[in-house]
N, C-alpha and C. Protein backbone atom coordinates (compact mmCIF):
# COMPACT_ATOMS: atom_id res chain seq x y z
N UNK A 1 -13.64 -17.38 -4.00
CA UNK A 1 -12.87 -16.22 -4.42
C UNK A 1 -11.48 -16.28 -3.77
N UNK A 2 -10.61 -15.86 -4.82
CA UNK A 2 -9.29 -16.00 -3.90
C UNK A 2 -8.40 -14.59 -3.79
N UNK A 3 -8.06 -14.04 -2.81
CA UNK A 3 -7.78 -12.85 -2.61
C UNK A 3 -6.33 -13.01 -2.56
N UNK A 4 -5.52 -12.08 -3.48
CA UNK A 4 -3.83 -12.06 -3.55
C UNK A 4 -3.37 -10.63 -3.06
N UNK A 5 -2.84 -10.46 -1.85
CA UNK A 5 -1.86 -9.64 -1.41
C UNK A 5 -0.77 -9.24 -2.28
N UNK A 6 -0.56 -7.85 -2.82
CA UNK A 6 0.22 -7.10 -3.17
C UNK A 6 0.81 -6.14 -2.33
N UNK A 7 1.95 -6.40 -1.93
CA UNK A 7 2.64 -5.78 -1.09
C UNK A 7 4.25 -5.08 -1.40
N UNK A 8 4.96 -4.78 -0.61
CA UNK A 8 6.51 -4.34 -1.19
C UNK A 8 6.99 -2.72 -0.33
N UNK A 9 7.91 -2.67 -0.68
CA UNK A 9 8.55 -1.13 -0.14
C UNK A 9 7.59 -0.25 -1.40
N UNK A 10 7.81 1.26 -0.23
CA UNK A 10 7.41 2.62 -1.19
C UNK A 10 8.58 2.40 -2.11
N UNK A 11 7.66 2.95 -3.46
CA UNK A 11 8.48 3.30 -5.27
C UNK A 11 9.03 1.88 -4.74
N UNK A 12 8.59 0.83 -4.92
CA UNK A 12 8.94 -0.48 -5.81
C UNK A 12 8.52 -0.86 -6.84
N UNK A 13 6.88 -0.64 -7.08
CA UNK A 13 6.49 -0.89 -8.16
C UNK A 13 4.77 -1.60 -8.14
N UNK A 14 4.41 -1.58 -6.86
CA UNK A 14 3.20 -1.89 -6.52
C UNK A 14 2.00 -1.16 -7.02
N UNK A 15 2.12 -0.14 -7.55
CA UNK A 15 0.80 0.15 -8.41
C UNK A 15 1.31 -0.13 -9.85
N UNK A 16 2.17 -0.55 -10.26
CA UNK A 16 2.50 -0.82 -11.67
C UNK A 16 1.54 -2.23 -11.72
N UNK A 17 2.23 -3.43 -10.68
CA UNK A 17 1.68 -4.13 -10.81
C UNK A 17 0.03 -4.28 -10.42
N UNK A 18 -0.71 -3.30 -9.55
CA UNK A 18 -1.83 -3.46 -9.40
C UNK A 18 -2.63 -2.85 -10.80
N UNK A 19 -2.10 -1.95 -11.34
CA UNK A 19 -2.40 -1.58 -12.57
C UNK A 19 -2.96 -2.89 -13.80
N UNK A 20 -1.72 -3.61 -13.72
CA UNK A 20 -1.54 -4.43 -14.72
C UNK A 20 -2.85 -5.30 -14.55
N UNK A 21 -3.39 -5.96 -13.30
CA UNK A 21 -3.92 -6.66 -12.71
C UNK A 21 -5.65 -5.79 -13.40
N UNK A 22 -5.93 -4.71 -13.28
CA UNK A 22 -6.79 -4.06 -13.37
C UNK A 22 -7.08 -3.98 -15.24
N UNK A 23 -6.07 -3.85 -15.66
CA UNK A 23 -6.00 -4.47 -17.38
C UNK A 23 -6.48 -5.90 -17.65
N UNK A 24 -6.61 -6.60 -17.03
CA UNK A 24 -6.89 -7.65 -17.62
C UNK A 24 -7.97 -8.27 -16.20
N UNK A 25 -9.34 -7.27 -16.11
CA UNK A 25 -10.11 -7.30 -15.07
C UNK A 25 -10.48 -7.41 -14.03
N UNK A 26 -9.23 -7.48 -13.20
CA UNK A 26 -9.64 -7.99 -11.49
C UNK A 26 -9.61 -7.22 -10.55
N UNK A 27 -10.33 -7.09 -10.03
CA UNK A 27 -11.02 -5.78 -9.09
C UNK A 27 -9.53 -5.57 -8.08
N UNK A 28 -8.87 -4.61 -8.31
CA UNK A 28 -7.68 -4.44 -7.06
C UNK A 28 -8.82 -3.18 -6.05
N UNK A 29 -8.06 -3.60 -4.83
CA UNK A 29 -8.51 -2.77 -3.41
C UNK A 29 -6.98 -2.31 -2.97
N UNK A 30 -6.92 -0.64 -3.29
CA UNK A 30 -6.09 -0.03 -2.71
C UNK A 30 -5.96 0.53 -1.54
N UNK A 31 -5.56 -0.12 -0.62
CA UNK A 31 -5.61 0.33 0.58
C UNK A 31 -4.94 1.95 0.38
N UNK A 32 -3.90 2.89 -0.19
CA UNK A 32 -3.58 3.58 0.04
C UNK A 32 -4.96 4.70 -0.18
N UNK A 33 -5.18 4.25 -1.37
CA UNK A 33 -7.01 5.20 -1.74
C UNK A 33 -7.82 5.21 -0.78
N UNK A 34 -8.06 3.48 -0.30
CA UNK A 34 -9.28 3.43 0.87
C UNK A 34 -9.05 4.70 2.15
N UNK A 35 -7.89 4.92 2.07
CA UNK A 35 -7.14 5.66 3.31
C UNK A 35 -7.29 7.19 3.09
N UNK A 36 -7.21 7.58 1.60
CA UNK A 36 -7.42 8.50 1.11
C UNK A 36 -8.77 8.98 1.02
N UNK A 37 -9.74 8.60 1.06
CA UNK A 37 -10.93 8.38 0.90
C UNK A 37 -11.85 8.49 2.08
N UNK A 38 -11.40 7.78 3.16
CA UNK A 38 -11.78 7.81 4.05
C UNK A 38 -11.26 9.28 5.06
N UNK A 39 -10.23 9.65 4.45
CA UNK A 39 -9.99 10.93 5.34
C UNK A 39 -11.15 12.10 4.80
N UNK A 40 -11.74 11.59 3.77
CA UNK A 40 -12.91 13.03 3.77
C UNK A 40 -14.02 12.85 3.69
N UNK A 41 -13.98 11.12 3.84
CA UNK A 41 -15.89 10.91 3.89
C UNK A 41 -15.92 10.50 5.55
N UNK A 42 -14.59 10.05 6.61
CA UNK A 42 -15.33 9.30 7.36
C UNK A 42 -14.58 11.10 8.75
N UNK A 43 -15.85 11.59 9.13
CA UNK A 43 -15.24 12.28 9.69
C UNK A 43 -14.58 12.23 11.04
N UNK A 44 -14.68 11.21 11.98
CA UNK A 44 -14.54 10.64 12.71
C UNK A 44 -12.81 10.10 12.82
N UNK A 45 -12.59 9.33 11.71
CA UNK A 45 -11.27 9.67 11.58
C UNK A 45 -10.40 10.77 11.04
N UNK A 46 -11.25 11.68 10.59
CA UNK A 46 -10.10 12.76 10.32
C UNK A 46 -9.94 13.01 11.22
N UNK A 47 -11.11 13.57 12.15
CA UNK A 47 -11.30 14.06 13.72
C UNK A 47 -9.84 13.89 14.74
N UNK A 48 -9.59 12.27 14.59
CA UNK A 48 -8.65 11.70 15.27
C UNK A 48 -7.38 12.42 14.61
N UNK A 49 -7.34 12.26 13.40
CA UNK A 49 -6.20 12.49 13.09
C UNK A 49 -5.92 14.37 12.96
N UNK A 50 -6.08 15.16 12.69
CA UNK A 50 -6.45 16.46 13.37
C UNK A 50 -5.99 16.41 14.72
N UNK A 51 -6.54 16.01 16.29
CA UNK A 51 -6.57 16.46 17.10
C UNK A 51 -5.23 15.70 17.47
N UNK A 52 -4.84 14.79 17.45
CA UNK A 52 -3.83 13.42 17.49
C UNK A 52 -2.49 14.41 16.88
N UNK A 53 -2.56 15.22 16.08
CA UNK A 53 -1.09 15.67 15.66
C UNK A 53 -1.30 17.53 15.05
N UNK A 54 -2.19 17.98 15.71
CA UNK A 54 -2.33 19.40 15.77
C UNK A 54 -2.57 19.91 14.22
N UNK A 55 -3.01 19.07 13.21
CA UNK A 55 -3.18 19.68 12.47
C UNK A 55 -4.00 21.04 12.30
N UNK A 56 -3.87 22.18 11.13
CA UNK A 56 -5.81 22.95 10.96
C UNK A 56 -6.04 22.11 10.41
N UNK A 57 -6.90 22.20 10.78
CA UNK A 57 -8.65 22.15 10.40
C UNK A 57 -8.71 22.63 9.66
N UNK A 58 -9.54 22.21 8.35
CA UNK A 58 -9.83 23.04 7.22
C UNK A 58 -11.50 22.88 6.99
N UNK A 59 -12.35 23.52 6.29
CA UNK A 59 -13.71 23.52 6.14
C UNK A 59 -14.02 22.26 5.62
N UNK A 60 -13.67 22.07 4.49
CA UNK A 60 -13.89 21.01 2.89
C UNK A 60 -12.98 19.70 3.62
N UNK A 61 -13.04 19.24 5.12
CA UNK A 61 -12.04 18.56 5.31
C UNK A 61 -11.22 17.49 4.33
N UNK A 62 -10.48 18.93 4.06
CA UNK A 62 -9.12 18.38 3.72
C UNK A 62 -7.46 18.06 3.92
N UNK A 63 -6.93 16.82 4.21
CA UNK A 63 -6.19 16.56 5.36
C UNK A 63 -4.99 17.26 4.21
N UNK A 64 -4.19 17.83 5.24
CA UNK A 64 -2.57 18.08 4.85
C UNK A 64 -1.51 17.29 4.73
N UNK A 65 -1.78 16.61 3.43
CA UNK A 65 -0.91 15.06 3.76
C UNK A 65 0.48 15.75 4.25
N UNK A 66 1.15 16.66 3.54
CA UNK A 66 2.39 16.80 3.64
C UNK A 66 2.93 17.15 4.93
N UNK A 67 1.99 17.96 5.64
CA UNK A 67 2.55 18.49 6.94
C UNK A 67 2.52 17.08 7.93
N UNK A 68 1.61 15.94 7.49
CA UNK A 68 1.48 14.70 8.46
C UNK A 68 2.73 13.87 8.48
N UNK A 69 3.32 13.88 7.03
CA UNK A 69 4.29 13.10 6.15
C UNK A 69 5.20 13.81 7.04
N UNK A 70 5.44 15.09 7.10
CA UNK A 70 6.60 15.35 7.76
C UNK A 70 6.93 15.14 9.65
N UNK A 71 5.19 15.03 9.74
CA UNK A 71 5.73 14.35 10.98
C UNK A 71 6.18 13.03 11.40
N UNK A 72 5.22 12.44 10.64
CA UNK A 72 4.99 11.13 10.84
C UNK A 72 6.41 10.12 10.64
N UNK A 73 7.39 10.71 9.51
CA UNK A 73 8.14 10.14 8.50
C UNK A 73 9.59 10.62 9.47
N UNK A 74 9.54 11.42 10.37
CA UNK A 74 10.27 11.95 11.38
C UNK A 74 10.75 11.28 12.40
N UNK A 75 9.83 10.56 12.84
CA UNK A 75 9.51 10.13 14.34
C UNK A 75 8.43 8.59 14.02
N UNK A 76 9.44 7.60 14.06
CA UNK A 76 8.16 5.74 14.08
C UNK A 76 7.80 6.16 15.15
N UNK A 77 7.49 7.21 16.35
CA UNK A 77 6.90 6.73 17.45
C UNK A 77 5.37 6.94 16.71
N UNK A 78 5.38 8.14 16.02
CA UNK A 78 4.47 8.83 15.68
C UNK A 78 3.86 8.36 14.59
N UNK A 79 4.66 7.77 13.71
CA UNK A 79 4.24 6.89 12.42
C UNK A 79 3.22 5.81 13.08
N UNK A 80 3.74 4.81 14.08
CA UNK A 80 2.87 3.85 15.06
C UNK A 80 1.51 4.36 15.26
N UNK A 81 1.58 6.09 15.90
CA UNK A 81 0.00 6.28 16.19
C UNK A 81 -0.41 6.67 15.69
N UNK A 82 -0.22 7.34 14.28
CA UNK A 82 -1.18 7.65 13.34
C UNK A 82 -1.54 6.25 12.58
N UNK A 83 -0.61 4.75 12.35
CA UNK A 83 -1.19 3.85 12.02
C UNK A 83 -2.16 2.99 12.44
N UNK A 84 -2.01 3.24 14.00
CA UNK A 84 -2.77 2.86 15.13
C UNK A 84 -4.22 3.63 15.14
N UNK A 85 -4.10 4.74 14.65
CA UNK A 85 -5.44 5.41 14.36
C UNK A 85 -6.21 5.10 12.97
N UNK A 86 -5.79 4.76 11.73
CA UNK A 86 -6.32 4.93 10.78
C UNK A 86 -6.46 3.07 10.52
N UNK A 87 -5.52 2.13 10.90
CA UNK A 87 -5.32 1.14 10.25
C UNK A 87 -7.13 0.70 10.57
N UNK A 88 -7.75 0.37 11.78
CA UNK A 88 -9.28 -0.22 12.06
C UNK A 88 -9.91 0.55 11.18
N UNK A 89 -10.30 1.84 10.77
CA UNK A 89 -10.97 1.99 9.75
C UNK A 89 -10.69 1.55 8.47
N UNK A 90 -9.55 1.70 7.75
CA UNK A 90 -8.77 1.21 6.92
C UNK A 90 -9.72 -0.39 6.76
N UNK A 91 -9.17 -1.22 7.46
CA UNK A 91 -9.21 -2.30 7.46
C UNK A 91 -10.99 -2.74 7.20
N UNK A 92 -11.90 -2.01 8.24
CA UNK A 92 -12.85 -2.23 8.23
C UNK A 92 -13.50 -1.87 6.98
N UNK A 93 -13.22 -0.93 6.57
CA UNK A 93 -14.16 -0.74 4.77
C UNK A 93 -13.21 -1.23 4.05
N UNK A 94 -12.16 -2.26 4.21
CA UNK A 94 -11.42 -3.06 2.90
C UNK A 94 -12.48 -4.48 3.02
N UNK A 95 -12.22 -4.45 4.73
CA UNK A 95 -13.25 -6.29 5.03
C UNK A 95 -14.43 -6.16 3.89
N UNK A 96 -15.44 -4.48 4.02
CA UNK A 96 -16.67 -4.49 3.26
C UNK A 96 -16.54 -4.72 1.74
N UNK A 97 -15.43 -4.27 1.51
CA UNK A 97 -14.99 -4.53 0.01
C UNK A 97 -14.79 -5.76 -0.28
N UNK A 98 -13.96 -6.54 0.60
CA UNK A 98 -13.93 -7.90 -0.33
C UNK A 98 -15.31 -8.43 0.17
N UNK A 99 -16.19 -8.46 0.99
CA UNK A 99 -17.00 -9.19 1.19
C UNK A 99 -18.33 -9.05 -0.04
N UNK A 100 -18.30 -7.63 -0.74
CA UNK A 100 -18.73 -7.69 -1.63
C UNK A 100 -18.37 -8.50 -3.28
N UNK A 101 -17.38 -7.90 -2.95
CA UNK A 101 -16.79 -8.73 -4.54
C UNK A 101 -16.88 -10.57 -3.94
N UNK A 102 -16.98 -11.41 -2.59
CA UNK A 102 -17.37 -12.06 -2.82
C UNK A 102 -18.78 -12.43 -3.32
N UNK A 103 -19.58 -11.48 -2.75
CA UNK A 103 -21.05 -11.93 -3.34
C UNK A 103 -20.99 -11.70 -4.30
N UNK A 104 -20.62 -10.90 -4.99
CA UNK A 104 -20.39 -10.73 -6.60
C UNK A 104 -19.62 -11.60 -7.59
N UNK A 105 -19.18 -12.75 -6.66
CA UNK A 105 -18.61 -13.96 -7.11
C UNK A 105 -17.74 -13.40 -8.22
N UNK A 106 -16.58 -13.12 -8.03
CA UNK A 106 -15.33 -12.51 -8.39
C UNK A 106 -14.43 -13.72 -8.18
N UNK A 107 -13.71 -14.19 -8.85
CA UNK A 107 -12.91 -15.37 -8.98
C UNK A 107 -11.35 -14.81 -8.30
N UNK A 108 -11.01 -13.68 -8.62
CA UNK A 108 -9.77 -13.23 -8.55
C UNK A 108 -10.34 -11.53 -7.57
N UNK A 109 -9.14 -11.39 -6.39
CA UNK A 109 -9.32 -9.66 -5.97
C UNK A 109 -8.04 -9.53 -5.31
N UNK A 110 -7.50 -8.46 -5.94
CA UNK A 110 -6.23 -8.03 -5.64
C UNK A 110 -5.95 -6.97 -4.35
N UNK A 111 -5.72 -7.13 -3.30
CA UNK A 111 -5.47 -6.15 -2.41
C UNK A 111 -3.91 -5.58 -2.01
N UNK A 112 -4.35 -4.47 -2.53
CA UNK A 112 -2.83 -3.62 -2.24
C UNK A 112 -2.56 -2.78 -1.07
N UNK A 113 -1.57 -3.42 -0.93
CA UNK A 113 -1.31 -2.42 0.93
C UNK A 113 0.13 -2.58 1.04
N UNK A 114 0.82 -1.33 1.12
CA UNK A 114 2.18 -1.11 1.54
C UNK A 114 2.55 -1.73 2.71
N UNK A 115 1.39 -1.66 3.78
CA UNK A 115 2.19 -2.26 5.47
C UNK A 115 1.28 -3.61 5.21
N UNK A 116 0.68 -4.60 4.27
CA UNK A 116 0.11 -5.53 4.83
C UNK A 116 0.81 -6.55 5.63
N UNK A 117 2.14 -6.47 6.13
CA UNK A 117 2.21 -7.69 7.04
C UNK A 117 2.39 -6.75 8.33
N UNK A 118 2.63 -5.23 8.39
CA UNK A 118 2.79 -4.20 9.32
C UNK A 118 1.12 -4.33 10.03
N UNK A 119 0.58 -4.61 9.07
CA UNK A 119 -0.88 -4.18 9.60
C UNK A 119 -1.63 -5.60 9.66
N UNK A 120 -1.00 -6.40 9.65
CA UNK A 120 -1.72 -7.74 10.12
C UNK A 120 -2.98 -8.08 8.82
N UNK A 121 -2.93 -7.94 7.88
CA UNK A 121 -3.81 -7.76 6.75
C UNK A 121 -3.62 -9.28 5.93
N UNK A 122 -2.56 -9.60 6.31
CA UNK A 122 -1.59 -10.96 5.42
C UNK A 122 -3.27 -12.13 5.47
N UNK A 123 -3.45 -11.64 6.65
CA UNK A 123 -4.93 -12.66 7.27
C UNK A 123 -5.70 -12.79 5.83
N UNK A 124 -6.39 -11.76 5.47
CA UNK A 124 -7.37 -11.69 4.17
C UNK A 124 -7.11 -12.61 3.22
N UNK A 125 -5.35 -12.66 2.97
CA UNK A 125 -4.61 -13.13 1.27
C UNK A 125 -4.65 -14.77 1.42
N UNK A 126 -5.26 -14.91 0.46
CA UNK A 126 -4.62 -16.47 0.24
C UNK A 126 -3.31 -16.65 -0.34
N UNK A 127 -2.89 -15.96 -1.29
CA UNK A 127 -1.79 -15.58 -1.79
C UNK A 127 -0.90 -14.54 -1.54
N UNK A 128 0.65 -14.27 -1.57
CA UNK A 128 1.04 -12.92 -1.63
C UNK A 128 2.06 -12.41 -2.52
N UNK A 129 1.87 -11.08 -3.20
CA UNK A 129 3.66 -11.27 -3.99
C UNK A 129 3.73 -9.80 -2.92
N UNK A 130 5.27 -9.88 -3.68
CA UNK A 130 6.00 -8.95 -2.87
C UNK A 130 6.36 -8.25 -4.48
N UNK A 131 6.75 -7.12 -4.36
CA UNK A 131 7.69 -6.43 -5.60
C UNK A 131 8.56 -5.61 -5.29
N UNK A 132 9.72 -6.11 -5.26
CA UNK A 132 10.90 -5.23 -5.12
C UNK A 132 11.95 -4.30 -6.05
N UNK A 133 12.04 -3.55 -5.63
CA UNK A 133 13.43 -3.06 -6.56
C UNK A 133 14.61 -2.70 -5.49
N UNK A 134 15.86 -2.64 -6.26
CA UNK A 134 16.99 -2.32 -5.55
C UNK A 134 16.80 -0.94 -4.73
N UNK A 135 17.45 -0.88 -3.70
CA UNK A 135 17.40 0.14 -3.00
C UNK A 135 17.82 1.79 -3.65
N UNK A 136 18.49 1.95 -4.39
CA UNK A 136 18.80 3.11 -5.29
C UNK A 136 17.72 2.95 -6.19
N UNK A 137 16.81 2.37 -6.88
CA UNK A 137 15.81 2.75 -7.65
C UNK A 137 14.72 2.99 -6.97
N UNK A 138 14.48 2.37 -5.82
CA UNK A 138 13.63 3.09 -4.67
C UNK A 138 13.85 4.32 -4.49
N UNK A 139 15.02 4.74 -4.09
CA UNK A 139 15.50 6.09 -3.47
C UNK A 139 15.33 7.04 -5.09
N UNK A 140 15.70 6.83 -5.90
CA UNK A 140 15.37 7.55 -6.91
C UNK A 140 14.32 8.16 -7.57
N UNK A 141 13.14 6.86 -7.53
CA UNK A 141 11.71 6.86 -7.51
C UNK A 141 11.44 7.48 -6.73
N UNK A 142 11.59 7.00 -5.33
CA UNK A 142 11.06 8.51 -4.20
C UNK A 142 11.47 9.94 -4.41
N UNK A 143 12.01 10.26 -4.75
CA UNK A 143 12.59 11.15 -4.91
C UNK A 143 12.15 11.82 -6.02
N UNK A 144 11.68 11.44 -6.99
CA UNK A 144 11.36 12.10 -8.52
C UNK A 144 9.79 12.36 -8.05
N UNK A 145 9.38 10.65 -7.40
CA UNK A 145 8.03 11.29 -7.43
C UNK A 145 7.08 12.06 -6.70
N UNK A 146 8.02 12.40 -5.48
CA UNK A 146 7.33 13.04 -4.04
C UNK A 146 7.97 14.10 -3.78
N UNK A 147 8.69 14.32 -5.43
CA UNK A 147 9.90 15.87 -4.97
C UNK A 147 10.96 15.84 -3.72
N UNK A 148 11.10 14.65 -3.06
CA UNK A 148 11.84 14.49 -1.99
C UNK A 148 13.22 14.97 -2.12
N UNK A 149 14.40 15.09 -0.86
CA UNK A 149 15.46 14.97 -0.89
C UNK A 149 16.11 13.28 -0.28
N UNK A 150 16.80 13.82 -0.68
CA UNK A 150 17.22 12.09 -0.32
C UNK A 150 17.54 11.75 0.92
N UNK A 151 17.91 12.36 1.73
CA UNK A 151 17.44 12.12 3.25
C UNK A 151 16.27 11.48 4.01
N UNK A 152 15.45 12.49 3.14
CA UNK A 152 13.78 12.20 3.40
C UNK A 152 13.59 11.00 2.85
N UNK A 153 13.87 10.88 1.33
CA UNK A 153 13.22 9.07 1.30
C UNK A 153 14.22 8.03 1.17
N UNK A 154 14.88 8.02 2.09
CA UNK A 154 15.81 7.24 2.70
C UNK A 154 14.87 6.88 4.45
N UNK A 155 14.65 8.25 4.76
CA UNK A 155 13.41 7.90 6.07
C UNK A 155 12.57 7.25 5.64
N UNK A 156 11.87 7.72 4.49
CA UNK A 156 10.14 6.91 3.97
C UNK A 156 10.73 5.44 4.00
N UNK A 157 11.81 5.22 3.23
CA UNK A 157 11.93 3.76 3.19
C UNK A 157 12.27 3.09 3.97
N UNK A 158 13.14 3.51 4.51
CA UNK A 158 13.78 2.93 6.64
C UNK A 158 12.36 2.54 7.64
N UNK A 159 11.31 3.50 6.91
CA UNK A 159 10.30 3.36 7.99
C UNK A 159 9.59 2.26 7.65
N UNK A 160 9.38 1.20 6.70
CA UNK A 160 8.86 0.40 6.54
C UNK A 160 9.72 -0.98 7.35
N UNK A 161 8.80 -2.10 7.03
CA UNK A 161 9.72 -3.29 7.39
C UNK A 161 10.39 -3.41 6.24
N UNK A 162 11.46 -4.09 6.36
CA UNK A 162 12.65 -4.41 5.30
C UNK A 162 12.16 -5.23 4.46
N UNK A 163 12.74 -5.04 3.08
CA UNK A 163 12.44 -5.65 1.85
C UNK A 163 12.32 -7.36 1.86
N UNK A 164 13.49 -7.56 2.42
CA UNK A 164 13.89 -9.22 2.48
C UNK A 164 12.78 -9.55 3.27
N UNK A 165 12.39 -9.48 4.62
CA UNK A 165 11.36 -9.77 5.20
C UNK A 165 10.10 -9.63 4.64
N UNK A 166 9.92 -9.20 3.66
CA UNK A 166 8.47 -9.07 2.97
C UNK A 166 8.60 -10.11 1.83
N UNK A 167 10.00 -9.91 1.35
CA UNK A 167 9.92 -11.17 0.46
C UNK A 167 10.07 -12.53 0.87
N UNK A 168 10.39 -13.07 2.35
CA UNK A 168 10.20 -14.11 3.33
C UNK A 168 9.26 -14.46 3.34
N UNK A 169 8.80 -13.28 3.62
CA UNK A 169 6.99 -13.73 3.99
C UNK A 169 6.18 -14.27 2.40
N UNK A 170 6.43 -13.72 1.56
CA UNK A 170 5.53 -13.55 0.63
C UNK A 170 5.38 -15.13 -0.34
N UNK A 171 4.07 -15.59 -1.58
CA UNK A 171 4.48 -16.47 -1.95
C UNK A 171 5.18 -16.93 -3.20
N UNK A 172 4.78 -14.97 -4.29
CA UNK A 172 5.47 -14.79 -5.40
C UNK A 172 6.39 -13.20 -4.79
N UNK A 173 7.41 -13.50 -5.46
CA UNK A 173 8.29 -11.91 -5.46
C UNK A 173 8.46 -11.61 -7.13
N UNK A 174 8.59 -10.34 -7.18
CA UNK A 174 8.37 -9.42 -8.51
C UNK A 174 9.86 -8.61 -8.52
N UNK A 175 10.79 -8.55 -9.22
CA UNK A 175 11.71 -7.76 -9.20
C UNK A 175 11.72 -6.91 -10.13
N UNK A 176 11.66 -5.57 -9.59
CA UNK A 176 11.04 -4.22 -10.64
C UNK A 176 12.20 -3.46 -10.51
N UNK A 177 13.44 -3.95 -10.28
CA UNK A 177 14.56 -3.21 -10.64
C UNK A 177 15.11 -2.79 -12.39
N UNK A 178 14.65 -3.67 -13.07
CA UNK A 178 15.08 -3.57 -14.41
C UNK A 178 14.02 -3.12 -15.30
N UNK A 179 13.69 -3.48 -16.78
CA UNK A 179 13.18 -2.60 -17.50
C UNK A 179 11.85 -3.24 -17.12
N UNK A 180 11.11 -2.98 -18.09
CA UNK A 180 9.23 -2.62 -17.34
C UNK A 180 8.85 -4.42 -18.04
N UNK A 181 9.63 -4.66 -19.38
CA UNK A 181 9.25 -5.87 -20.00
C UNK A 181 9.97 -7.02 -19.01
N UNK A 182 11.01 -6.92 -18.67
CA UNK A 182 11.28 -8.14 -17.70
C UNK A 182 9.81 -7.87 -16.25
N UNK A 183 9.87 -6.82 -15.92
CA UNK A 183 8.94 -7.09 -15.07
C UNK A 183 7.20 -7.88 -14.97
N UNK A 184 6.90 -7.40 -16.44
CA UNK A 184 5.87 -7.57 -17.24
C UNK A 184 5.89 -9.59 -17.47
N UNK A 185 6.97 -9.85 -17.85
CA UNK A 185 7.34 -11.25 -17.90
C UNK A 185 7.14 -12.14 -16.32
N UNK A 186 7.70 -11.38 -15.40
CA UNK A 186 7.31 -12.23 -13.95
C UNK A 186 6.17 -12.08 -13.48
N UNK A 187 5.29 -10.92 -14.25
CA UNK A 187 3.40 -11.19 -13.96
C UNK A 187 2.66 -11.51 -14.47
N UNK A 188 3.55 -11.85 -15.97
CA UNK A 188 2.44 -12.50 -16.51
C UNK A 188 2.47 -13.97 -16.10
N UNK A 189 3.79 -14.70 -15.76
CA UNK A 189 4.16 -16.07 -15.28
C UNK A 189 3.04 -15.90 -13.47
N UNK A 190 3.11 -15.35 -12.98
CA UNK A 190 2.50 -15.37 -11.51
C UNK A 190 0.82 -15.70 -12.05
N UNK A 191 0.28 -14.47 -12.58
CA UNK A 191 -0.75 -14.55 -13.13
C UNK A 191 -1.26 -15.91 -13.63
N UNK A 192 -0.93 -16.61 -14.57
CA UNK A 192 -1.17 -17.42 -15.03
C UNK A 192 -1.41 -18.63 -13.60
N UNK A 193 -0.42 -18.75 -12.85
CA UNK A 193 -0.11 -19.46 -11.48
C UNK A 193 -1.39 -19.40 -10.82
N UNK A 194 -1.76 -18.19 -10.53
CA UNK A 194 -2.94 -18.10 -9.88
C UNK A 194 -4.70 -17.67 -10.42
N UNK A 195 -4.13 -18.03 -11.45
CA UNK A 195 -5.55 -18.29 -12.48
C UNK A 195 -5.90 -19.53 -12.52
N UNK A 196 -4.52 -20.57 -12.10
CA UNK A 196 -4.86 -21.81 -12.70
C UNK A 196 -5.53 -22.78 -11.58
């Protein structure tokens, strides 16, 4: 089984392309879901994360993304320890995931993770793309889709590692600055690459 890292800045275009991937059958693992997911089944880490940054507590534990976002997205000291808290669980029910789809002898599994070289995850991929867009269609995208001001996702995006460095690292890059069919054209060319 060969596992391909999907990675890139927030609003580049990384669930477009994990999407696409999921159209034409291959099991993607979203780390942002796993994360999502795990804040209300694993209580242990909500626990942490609750007491770690004063959230309430709610009954139906349900986490307040927004009030976290505003801390977190404030302050990298704080971004660090809430990643420092969630990334080992994170990580640990992604390991269970691919280890299934290997027994399930899955030829192809797509794992998507915004920090995978932040979070040391690069380990899993045999492969990696990156997908970028220009920095104003980032900021725009953030902005439309998180209701942001532009201050704010100018932070969301500052807080990541830089674009170029992900596309350094990576072994395909995706440029999702232009219309959806040029983009569509550099995955279906990758695709094919790593089918073959």
């Amino acid at each position: 089984m060969k596992v391909i890292g999907v990675t890139g800045g927030v609003a580049s275009g990384k669930t477009l392309i994990s999407d696409w991937f999921e159209k034409v059958h291959i099991k993607v693992i979203d780390a942002d879901k796993v994360y999502k997911r795990l804040t209300h089944t694993n209580k242990e880490m909500y626990q942490e994360i609750i007491d770690t940054f004063a959230l309430t507590e709610k009954s139906n534990q349900e986490l307040d993304f927004k009030s976290l976002a505003k801390i977190v997205f404030n302050d990298k000291e704080k971004l660090k320890i809430l990643n420092s808290l969630t990334h080992p669980y994170v990580i640990k029910e992604i390991e269970a995931m691919i280890e299934t789809y290997r027994v399930e002898d899955y030829p192809l599994v797509v794992l998507d993770v915004p920090l995978l070289f932040e979070a040391g995850m690069e380990k899993y991929c045999d492969e990696i793309i990156c997908v970028y867009a220009d920095r104003e269609s980032q900021i725009e995208r953030l902005m439309k889709r998180g209701h942001l001001d532009r201050k704010t996702a100018i932070q969301r995006i500052d807080s990541q590692m830089s674009l170029d460095e992900k596309k350094e690292k990576s072994d395909y890059v995706i440029d999702n600055s232009w219309s959806r069919d040029h983009t569509y054209h550099q995955f279906i060319q990758i695709l094919s690459k790593l089918k073959s």
